[in-house]
Structures are given as structure tokens and as C-alpha cells.
ModelCIF file with pLDDT and N, C-alpha, C, O atoms, coordinates in Angstrom:
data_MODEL
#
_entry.id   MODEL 
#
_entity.id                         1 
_entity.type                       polymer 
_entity.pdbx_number_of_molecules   1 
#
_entity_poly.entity_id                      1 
_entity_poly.type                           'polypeptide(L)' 
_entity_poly.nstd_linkage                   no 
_entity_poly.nstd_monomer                   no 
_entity_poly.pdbx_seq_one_letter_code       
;(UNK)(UNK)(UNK)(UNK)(UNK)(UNK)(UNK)(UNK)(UNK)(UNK)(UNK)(UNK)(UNK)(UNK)(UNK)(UNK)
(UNK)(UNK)(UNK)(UNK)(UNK)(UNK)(UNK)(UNK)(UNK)(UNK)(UNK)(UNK)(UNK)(UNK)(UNK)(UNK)
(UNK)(UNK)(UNK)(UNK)(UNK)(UNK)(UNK)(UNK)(UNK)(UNK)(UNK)(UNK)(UNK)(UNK)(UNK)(UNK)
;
_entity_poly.pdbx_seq_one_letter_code_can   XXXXXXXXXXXXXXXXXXXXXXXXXXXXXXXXXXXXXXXXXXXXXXXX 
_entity_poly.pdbx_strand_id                 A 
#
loop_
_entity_poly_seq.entity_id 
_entity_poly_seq.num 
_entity_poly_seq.mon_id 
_entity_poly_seq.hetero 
1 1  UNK n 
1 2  UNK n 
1 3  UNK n 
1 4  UNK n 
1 5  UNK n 
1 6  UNK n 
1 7  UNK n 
1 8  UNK n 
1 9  UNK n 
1 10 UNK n 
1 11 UNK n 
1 12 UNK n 
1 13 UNK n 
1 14 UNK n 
1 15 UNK n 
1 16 UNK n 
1 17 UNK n 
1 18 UNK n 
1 19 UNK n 
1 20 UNK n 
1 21 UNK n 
1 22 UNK n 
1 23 UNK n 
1 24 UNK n 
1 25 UNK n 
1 26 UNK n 
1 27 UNK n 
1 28 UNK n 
1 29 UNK n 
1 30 UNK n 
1 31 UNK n 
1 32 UNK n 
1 33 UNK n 
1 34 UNK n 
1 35 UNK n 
1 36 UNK n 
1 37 UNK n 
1 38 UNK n 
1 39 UNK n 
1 40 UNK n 
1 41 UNK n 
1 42 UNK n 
1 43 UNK n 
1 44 UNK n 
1 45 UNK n 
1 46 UNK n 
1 47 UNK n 
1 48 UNK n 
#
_struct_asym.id          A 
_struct_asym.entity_id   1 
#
loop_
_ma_qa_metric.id 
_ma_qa_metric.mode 
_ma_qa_metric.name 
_ma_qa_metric.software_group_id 
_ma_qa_metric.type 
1 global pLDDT . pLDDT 
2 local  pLDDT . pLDDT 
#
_ma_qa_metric_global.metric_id      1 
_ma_qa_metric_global.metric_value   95.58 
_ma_qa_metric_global.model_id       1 
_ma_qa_metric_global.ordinal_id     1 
#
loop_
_ma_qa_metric_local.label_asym_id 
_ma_qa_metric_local.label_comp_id 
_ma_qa_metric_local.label_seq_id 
_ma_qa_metric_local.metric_id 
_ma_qa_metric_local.metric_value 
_ma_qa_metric_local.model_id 
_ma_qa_metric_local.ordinal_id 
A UNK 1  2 94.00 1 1  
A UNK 2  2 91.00 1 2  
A UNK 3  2 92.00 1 3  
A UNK 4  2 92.00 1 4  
A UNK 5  2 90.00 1 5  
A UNK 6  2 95.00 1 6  
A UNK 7  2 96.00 1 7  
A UNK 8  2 97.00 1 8  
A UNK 9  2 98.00 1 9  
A UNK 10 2 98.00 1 10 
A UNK 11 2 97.00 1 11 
A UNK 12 2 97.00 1 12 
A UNK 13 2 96.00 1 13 
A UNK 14 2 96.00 1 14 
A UNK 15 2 94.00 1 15 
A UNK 16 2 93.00 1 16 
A UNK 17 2 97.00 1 17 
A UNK 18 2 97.00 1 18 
A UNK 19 2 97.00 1 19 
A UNK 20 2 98.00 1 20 
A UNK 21 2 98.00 1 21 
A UNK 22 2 98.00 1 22 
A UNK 23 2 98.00 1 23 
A UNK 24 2 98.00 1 24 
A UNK 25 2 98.00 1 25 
A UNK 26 2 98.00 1 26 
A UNK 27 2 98.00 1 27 
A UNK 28 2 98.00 1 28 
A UNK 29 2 98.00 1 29 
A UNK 30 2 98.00 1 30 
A UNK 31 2 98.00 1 31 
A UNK 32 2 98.00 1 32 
A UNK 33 2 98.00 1 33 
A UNK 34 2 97.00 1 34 
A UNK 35 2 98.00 1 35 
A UNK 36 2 98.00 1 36 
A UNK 37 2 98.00 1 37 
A UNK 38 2 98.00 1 38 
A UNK 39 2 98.00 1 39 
A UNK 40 2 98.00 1 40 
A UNK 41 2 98.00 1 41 
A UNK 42 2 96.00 1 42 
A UNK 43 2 94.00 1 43 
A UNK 44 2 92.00 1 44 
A UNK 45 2 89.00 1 45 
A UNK 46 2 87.00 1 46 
A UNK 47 2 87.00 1 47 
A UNK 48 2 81.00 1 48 
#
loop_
_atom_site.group_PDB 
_atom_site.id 
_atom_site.type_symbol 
_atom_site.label_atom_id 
_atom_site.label_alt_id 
_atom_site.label_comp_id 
_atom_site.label_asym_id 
_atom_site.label_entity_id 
_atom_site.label_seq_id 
_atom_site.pdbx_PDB_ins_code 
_atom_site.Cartn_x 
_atom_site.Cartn_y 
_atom_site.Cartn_z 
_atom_site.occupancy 
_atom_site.B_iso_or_equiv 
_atom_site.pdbx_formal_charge 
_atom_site.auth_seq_id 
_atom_site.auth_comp_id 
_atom_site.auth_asym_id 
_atom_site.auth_atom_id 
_atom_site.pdbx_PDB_model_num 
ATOM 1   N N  . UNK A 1 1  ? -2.890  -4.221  10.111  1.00 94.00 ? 1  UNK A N  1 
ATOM 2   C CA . UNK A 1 1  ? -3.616  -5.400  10.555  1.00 94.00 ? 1  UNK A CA 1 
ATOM 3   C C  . UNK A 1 1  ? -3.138  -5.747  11.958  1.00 94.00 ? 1  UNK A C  1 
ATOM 4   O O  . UNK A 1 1  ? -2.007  -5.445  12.340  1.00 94.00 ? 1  UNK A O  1 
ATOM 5   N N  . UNK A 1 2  ? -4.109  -6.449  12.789  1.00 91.00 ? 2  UNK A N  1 
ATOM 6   C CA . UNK A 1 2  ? -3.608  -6.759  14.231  1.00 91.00 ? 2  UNK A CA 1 
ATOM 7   C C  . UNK A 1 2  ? -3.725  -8.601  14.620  1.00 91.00 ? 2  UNK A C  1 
ATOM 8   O O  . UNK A 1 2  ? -4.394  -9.513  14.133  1.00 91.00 ? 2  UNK A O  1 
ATOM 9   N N  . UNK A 1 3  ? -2.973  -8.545  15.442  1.00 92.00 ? 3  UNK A N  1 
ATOM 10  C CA . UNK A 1 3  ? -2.967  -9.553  16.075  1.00 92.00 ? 3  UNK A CA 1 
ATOM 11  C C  . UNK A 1 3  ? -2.597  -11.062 14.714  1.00 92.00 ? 3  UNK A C  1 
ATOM 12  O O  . UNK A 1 3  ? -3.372  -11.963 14.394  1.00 92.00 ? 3  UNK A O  1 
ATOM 13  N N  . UNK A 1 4  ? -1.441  -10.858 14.303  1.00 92.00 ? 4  UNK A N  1 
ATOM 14  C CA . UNK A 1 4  ? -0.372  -10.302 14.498  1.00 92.00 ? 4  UNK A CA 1 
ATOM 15  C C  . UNK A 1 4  ? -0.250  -8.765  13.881  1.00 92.00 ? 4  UNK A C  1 
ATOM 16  O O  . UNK A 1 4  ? -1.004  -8.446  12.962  1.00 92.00 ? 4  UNK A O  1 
ATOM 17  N N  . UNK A 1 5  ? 0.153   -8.372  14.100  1.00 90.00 ? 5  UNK A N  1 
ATOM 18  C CA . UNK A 1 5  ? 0.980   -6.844  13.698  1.00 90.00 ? 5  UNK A CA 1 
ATOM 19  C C  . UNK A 1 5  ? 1.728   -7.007  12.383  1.00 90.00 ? 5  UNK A C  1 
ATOM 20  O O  . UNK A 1 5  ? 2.716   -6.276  12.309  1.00 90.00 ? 5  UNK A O  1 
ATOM 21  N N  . UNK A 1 6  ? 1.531   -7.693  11.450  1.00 95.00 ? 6  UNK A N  1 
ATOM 22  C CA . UNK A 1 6  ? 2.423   -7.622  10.275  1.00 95.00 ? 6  UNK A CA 1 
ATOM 23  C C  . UNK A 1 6  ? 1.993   -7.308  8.491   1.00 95.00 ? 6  UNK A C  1 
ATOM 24  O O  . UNK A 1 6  ? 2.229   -7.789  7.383   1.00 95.00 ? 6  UNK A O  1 
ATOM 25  N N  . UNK A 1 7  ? 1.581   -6.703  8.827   1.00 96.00 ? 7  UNK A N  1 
ATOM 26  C CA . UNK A 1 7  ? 0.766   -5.724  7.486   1.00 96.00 ? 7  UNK A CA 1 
ATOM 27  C C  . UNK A 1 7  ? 0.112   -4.422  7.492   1.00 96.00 ? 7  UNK A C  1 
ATOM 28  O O  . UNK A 1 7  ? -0.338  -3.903  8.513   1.00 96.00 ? 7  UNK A O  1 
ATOM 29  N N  . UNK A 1 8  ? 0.079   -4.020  6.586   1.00 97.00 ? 8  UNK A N  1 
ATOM 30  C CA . UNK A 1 8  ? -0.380  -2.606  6.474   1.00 97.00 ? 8  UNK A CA 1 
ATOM 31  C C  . UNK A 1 8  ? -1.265  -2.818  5.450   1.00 97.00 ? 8  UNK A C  1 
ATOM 32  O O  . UNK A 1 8  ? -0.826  -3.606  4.613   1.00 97.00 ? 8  UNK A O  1 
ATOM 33  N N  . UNK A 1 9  ? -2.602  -2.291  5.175   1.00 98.00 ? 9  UNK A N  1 
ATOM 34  C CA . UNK A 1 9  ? -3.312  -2.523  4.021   1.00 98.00 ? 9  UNK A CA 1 
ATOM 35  C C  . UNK A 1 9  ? -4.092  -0.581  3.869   1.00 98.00 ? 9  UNK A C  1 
ATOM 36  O O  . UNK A 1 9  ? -4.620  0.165   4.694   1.00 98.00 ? 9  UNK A O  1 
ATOM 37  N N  . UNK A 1 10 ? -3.750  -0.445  2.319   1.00 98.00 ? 10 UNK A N  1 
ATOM 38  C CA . UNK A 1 10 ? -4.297  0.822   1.894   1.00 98.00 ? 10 UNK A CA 1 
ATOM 39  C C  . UNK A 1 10 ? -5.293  0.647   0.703   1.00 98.00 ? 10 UNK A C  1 
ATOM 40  O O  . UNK A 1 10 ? -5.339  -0.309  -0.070  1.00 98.00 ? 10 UNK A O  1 
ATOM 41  N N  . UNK A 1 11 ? -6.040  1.704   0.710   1.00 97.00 ? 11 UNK A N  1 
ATOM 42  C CA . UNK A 1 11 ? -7.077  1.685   -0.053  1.00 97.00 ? 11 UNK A CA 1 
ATOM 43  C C  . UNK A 1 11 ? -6.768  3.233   -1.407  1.00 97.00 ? 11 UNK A C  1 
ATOM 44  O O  . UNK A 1 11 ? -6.831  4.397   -1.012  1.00 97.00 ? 11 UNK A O  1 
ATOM 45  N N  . UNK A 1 12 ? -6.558  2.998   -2.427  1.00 97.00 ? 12 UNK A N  1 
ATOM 46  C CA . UNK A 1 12 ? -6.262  3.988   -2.945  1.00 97.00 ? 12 UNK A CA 1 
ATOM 47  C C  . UNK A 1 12 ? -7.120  4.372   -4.110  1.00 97.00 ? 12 UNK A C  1 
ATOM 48  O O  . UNK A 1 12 ? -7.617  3.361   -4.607  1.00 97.00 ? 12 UNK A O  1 
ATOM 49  N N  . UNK A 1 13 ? -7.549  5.727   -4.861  1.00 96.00 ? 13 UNK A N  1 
ATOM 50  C CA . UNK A 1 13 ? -8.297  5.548   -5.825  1.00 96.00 ? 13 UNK A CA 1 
ATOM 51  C C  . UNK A 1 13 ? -7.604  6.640   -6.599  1.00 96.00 ? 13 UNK A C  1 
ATOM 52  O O  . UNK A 1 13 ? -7.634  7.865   -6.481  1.00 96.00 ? 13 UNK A O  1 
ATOM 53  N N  . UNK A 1 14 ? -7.030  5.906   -7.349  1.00 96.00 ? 14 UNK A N  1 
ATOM 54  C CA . UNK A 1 14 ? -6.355  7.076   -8.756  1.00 96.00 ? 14 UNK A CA 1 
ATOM 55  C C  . UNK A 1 14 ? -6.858  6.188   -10.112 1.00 96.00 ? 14 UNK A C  1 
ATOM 56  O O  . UNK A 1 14 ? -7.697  5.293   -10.208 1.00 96.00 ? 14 UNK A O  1 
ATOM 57  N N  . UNK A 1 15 ? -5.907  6.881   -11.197 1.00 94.00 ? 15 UNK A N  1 
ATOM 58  C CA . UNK A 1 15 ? -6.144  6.028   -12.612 1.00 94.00 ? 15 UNK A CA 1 
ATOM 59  C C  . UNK A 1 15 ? -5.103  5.495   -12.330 1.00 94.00 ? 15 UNK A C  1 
ATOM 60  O O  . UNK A 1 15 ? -5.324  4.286   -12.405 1.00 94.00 ? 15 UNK A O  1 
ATOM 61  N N  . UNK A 1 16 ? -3.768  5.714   -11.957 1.00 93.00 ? 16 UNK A N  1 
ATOM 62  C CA . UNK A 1 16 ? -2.575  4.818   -12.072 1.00 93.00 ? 16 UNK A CA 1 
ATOM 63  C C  . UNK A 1 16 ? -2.282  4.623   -11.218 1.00 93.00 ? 16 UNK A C  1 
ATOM 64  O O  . UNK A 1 16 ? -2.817  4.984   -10.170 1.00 93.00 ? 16 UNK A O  1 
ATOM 65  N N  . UNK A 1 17 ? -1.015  3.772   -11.384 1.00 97.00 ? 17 UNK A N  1 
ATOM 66  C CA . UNK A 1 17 ? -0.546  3.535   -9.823  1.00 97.00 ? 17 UNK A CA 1 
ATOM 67  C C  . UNK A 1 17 ? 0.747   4.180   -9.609  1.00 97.00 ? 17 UNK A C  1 
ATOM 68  O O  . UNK A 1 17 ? 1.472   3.860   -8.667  1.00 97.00 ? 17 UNK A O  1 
ATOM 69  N N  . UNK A 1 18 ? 1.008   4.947   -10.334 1.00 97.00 ? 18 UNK A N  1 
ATOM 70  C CA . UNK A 1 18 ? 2.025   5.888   -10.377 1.00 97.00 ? 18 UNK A CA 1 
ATOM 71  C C  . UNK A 1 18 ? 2.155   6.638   -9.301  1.00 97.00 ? 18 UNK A C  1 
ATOM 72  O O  . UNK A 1 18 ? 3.207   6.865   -8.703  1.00 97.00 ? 18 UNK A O  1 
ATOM 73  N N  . UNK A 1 19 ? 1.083   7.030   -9.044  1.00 97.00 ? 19 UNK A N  1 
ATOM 74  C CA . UNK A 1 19 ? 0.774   8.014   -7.396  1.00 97.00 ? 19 UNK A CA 1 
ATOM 75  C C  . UNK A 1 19 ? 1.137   7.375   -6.396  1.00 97.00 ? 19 UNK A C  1 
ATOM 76  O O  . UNK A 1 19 ? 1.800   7.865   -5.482  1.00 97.00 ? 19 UNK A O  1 
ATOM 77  N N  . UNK A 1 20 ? 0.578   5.699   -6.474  1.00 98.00 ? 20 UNK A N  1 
ATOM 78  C CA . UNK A 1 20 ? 0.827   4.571   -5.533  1.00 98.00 ? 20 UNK A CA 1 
ATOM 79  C C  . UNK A 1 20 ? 2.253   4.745   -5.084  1.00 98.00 ? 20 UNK A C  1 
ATOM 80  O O  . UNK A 1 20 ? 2.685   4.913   -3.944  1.00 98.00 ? 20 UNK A O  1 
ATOM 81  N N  . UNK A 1 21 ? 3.022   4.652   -6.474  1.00 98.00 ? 21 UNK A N  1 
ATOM 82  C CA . UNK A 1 21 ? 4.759   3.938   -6.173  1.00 98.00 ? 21 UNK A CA 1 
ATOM 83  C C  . UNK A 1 21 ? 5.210   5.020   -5.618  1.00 98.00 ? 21 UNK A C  1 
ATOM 84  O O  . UNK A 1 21 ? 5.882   4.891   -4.594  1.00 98.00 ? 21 UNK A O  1 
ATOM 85  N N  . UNK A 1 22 ? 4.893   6.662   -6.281  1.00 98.00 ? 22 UNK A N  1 
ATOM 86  C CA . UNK A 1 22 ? 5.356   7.456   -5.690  1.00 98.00 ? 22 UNK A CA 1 
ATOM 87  C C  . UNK A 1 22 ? 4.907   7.464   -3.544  1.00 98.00 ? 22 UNK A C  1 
ATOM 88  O O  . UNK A 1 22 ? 5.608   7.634   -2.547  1.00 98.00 ? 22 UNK A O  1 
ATOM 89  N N  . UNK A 1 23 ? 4.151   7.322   -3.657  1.00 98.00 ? 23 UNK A N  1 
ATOM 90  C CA . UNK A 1 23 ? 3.560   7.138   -2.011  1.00 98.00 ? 23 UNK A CA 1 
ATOM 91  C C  . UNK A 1 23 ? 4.575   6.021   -1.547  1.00 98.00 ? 23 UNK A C  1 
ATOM 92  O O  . UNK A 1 23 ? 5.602   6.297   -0.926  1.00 98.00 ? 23 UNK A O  1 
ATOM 93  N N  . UNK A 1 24 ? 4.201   4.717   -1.902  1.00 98.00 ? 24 UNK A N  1 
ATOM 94  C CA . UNK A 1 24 ? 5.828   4.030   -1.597  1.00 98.00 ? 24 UNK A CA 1 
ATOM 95  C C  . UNK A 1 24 ? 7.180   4.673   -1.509  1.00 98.00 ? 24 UNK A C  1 
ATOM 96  O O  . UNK A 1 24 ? 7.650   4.634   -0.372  1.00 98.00 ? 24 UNK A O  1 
ATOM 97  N N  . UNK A 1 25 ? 8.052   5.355   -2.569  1.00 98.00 ? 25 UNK A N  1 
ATOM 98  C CA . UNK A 1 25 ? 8.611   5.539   -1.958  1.00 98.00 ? 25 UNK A CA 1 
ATOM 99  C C  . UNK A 1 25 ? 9.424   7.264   -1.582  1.00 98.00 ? 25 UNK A C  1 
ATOM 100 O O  . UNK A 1 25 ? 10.561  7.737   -1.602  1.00 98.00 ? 25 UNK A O  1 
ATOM 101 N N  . UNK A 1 26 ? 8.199   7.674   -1.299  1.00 98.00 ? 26 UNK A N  1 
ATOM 102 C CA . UNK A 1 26 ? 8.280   8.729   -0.305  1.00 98.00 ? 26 UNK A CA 1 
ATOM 103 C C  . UNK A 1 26 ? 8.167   8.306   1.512   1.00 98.00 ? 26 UNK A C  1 
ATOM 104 O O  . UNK A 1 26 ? 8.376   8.954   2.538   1.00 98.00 ? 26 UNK A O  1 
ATOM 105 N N  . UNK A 1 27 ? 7.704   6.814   1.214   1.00 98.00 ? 27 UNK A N  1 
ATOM 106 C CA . UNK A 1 27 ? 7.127   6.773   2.980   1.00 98.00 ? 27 UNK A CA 1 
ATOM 107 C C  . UNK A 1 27 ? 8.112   6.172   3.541   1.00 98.00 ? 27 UNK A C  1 
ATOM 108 O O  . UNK A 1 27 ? 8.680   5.154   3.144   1.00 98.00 ? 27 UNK A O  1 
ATOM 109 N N  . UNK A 1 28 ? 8.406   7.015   4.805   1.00 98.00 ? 28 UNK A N  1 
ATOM 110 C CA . UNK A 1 28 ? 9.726   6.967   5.690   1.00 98.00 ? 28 UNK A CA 1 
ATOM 111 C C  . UNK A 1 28 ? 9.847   5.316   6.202   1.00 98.00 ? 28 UNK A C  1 
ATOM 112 O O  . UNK A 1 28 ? 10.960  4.863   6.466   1.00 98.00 ? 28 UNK A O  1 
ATOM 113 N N  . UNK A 1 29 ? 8.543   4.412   6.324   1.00 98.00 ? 29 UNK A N  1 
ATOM 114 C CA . UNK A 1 29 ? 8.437   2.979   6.701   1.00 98.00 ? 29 UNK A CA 1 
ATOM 115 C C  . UNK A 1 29 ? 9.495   2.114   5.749   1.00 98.00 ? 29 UNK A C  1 
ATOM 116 O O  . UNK A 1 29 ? 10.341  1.310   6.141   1.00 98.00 ? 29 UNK A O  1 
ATOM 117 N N  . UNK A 1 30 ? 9.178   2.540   4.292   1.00 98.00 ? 30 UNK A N  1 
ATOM 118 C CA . UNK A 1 30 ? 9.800   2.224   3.568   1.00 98.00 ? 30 UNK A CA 1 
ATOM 119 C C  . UNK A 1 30 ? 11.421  2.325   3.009   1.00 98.00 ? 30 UNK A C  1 
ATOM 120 O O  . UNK A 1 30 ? 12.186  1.545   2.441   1.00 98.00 ? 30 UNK A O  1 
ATOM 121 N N  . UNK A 1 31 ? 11.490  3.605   3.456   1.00 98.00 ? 31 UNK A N  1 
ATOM 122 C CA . UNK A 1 31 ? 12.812  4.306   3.108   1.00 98.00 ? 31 UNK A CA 1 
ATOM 123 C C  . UNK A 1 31 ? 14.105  3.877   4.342   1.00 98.00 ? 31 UNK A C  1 
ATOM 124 O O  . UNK A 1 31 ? 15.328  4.004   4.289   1.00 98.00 ? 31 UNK A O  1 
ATOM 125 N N  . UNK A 1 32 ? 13.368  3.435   5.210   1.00 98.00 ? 32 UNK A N  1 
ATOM 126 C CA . UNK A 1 32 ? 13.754  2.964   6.758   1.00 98.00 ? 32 UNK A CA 1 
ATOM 127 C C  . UNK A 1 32 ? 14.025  1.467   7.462   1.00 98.00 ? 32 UNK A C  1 
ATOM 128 O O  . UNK A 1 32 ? 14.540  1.156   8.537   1.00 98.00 ? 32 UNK A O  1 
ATOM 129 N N  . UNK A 1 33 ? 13.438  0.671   6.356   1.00 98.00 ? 33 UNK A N  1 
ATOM 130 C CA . UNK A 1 33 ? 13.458  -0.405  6.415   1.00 98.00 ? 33 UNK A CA 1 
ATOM 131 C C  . UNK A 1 33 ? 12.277  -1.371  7.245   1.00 98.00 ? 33 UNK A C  1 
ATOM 132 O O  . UNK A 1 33 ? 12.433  -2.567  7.490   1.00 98.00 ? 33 UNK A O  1 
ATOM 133 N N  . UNK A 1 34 ? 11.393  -0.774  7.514   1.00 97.00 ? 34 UNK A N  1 
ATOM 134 C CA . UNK A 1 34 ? 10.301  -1.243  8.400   1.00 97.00 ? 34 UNK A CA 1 
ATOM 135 C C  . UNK A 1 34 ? 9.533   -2.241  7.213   1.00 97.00 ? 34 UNK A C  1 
ATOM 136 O O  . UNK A 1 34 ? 9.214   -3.365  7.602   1.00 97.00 ? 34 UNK A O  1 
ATOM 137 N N  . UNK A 1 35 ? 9.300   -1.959  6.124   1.00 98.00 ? 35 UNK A N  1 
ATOM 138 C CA . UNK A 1 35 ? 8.750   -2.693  4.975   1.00 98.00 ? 35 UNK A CA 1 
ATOM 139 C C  . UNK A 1 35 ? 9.276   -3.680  4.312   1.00 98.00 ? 35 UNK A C  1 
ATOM 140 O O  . UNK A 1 35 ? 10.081  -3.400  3.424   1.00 98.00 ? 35 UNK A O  1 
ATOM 141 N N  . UNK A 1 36 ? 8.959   -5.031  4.576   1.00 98.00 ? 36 UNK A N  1 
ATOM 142 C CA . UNK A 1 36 ? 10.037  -6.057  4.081   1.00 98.00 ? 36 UNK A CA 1 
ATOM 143 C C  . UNK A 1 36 ? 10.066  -5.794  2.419   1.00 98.00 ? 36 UNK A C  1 
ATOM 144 O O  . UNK A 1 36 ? 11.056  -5.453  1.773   1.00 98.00 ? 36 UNK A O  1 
ATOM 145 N N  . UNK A 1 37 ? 8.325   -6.118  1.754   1.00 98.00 ? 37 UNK A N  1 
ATOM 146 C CA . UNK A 1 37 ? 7.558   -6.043  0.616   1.00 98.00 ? 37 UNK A CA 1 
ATOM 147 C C  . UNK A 1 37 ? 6.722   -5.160  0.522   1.00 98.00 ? 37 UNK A C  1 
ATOM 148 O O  . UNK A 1 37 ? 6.375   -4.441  1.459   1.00 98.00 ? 37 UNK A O  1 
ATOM 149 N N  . UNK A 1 38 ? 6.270   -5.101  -0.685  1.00 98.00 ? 38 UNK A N  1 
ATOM 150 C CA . UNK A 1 38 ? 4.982   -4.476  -0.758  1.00 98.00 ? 38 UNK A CA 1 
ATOM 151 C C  . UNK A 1 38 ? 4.321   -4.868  -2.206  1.00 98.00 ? 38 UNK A C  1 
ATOM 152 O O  . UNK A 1 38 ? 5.124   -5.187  -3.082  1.00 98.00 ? 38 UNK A O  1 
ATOM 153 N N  . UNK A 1 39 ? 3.222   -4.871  -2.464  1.00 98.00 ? 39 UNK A N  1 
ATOM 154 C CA . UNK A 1 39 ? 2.621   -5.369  -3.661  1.00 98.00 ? 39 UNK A CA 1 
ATOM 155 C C  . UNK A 1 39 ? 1.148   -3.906  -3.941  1.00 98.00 ? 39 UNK A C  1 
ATOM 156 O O  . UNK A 1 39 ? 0.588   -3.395  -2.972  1.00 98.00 ? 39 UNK A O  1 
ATOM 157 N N  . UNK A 1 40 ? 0.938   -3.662  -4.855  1.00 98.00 ? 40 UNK A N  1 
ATOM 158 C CA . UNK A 1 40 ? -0.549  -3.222  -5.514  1.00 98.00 ? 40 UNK A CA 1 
ATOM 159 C C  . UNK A 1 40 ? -1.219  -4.023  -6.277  1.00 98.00 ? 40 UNK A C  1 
ATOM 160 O O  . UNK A 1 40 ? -0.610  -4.847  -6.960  1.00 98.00 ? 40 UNK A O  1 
ATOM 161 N N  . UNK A 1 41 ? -2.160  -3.964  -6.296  1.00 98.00 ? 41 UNK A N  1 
ATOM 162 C CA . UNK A 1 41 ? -3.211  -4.622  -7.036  1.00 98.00 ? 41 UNK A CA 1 
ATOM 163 C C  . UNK A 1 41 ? -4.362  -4.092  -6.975  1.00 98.00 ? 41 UNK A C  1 
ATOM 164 O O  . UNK A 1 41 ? -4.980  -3.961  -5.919  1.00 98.00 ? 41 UNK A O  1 
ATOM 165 N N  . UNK A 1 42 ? -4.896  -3.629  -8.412  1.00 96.00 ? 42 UNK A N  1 
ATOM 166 C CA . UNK A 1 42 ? -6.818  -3.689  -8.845  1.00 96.00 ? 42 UNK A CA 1 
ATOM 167 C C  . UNK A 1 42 ? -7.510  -3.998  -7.633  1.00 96.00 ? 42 UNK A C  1 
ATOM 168 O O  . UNK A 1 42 ? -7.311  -4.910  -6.830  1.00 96.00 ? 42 UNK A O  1 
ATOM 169 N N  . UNK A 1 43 ? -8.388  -3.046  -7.641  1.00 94.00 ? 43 UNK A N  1 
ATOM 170 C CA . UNK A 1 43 ? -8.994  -3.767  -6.441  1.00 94.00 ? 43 UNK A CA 1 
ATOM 171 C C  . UNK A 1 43 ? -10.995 -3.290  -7.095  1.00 94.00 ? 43 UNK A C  1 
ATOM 172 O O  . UNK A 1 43 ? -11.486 -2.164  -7.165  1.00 94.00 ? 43 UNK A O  1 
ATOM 173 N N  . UNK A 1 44 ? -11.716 -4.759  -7.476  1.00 92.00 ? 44 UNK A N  1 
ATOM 174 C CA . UNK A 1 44 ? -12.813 -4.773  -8.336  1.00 92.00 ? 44 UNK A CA 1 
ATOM 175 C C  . UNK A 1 44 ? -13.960 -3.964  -7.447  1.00 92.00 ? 44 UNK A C  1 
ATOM 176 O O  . UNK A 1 44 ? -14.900 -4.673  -7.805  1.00 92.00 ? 44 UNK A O  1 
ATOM 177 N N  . UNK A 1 45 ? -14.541 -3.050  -6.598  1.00 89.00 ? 45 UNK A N  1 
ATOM 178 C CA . UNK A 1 45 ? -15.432 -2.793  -6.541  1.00 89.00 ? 45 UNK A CA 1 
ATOM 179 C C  . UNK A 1 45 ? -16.950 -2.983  -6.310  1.00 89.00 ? 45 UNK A C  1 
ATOM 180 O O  . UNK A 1 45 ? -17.748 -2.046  -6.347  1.00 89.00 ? 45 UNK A O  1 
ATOM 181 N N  . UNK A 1 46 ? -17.291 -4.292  -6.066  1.00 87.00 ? 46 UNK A N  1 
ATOM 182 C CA . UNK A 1 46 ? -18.596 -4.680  -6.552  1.00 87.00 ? 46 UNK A CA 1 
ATOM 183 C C  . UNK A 1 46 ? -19.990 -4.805  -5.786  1.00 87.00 ? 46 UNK A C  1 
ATOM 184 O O  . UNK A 1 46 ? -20.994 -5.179  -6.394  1.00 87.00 ? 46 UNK A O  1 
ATOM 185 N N  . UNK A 1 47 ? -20.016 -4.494  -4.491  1.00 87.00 ? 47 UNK A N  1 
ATOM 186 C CA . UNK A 1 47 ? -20.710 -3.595  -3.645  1.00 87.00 ? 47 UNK A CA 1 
ATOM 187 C C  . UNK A 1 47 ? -19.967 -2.811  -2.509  1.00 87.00 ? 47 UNK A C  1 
ATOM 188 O O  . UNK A 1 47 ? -18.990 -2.980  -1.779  1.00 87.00 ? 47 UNK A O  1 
ATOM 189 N N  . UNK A 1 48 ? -21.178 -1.628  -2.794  1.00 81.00 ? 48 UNK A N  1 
ATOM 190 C CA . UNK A 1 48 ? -20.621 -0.258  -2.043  1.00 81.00 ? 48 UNK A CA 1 
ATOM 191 C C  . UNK A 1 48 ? -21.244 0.843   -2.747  1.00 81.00 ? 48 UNK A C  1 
ATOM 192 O O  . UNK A 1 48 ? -21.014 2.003   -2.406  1.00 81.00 ? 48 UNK A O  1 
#
């Protein structure tokens, strides 16, 4: 996100979020300290 610069937003499509956490924490942002938080959540679909 810009202006400010303080988020990252991803779009992911699996069945779990298992893939998710693994992507967390494989990513060097994370492993590095650049990531204060992070959260997942459902995300409903409803046009597109």
C-alpha cells in the first residue's frame, strides 16, 4: 500500500491456509524483521 508505505496486502487462493503460513514464514520480510504483524482472513468473493 502507498502513501503511507505501511502494509502489504496479498491475495491468495488455496483450500487452507497452511500454504499461507508456510509463505509467511519462508519470506525473508518476515524472517528479517521488516513485518511487525500479519493476519489472514476469508476473503468472500462476491463480484468478479
Amino acid at each position: 500500500l502507498a502513501d503511507p508505505a505501511d502494509s502489504v496486502v496479498f491475495v491468495f487462493r488455496v483450500e487452507s491456509t497452511s500454504q499461507i503460513e508456510e509463505f509467511v514464514h519462508n519470506d525473508p520480510y518476515v524472517r528479517n524483521g521488516l513485518v511487525t504483524s500479519w493476519k489472514i482472513r476469508q476473503w468472500n468473493v462476491v463480484v468478479g
